[in-house]
N, C-alpha and C. Protein backbone atom coordinates (compact mmCIF):
# COMPACT_ATOMS: atom_id res chain seq x y z
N UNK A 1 -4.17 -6.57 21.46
CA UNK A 1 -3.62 -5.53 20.62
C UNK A 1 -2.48 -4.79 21.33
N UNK A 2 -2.93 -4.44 22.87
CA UNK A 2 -1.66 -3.79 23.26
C UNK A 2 -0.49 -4.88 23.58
N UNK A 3 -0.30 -5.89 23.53
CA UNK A 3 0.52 -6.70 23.87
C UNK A 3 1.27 -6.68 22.26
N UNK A 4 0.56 -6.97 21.24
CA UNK A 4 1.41 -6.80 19.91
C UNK A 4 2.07 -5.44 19.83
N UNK A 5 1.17 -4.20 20.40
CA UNK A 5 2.11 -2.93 19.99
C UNK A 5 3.25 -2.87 21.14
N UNK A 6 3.31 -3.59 21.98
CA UNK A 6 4.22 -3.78 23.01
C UNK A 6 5.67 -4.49 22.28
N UNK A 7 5.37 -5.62 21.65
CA UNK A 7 6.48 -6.11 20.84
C UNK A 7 6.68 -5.66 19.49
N UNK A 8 5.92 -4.78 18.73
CA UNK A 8 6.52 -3.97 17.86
C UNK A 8 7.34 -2.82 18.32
N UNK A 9 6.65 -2.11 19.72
CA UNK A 9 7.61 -1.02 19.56
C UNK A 9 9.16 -1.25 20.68
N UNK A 10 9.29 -2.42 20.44
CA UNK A 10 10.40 -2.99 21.66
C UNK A 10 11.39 -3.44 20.22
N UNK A 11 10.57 -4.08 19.48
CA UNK A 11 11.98 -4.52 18.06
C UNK A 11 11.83 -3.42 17.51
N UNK A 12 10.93 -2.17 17.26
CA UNK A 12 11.57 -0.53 16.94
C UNK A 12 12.75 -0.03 17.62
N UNK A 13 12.34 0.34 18.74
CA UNK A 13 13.37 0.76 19.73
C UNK A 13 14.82 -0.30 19.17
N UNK A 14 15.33 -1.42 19.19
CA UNK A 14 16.33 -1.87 19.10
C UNK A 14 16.61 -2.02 17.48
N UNK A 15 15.32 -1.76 16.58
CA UNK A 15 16.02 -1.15 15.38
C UNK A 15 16.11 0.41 14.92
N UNK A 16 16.30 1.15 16.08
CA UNK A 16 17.34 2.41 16.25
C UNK A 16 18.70 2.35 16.96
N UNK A 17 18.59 0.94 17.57
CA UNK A 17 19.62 1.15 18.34
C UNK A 17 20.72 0.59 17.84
N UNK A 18 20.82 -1.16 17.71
CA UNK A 18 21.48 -1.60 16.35
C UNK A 18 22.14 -1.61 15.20
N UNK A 19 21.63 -0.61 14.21
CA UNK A 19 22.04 0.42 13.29
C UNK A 19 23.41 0.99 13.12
N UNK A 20 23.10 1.90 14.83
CA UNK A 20 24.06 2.63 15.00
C UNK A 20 25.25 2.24 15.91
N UNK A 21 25.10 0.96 16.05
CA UNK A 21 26.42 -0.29 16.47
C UNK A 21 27.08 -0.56 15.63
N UNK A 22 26.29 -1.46 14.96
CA UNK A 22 26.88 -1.71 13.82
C UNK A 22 27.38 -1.03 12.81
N UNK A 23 27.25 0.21 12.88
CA UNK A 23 27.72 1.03 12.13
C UNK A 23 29.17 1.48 12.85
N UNK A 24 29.07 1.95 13.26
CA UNK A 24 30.13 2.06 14.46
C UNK A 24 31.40 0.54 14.71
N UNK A 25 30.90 -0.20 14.38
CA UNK A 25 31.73 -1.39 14.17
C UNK A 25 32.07 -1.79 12.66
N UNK A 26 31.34 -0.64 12.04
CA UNK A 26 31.55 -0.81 10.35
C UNK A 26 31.78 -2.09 9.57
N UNK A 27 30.37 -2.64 10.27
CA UNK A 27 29.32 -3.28 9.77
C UNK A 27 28.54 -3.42 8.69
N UNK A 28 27.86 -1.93 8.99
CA UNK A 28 26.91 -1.44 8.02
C UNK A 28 27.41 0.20 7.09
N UNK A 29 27.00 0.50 6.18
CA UNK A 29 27.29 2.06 5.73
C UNK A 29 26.37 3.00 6.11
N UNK A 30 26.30 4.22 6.01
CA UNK A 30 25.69 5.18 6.72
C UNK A 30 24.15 5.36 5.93
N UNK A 31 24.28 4.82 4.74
CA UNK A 31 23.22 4.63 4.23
C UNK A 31 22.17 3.89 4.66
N UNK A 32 22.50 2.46 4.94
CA UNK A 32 21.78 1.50 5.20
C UNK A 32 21.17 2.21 6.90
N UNK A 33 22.10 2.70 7.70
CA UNK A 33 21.70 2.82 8.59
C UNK A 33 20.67 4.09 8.90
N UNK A 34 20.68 5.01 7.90
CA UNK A 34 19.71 6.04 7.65
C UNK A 34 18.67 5.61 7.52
N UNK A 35 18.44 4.56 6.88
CA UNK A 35 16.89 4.03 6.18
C UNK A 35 16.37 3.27 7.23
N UNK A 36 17.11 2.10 7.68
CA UNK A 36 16.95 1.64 8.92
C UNK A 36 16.71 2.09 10.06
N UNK A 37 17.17 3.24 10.30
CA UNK A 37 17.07 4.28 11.82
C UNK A 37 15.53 5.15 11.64
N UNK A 38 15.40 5.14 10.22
CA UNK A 38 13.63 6.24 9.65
C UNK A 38 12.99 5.23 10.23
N UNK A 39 13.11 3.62 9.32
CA UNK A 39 11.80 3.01 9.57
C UNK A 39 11.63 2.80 10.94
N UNK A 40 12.44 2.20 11.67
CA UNK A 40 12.13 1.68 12.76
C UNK A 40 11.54 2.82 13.99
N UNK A 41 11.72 4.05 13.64
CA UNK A 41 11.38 5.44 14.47
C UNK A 41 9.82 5.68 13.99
N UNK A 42 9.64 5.41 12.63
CA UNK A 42 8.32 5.52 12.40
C UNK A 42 7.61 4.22 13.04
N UNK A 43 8.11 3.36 12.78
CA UNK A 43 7.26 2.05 13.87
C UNK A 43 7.38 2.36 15.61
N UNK A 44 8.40 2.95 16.31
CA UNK A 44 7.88 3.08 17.51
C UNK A 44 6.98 3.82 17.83
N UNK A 45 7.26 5.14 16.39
CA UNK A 45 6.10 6.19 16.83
C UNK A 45 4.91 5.78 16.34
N UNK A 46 4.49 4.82 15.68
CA UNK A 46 3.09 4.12 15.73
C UNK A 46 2.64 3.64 16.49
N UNK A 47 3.54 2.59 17.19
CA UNK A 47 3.34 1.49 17.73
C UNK A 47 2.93 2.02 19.67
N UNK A 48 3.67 2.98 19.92
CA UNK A 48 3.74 3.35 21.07
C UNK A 48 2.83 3.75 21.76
N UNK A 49 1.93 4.96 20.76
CA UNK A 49 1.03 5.47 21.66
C UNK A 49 -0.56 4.68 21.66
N UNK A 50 -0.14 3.46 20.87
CA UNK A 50 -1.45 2.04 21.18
C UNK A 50 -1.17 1.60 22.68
N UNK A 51 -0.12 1.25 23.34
CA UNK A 51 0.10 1.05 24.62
C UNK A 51 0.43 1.25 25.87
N UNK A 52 0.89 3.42 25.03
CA UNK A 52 0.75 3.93 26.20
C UNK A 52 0.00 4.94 26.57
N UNK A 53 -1.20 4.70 25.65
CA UNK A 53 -2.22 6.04 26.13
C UNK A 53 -2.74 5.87 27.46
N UNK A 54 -3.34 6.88 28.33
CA UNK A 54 -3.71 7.39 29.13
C UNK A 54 -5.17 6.70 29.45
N UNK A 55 -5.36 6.70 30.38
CA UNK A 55 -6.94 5.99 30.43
C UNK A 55 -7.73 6.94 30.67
N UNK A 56 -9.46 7.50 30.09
CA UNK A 56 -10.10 8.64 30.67
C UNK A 56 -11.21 7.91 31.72
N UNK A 57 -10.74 7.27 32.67
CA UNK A 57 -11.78 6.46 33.58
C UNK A 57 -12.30 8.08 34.39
């Protein structure tokens, strides 16, 4: 499980980052990249704290 939230929140992270390249290379419109920049922020912030919580040993 943490190995999958490991590669979800690694293609999150680069679908925030992406976006705003391509946009910037006017690529994409500011729209597309709004919707695109939400989802993928809500998937790291899911995805993240599956693999990087804290251990209570």
């Amino acid at each position: 499980m943490k190995q999958f939230a490991k590669i979800v929140s690694g293609l999150a992270f680069l679908g925030t980052i992406l976006p705003a390249a391509l946009l910037a290379m006017g690529l994409l419109e500011l729209g597309v990249v709004k919707i695109g920049m939400m989802v993928a922020a809500a998937a790291w912030f899911a995805a993240m704290p599956v693999w990087m919580e804290h251990g209570t040993e």
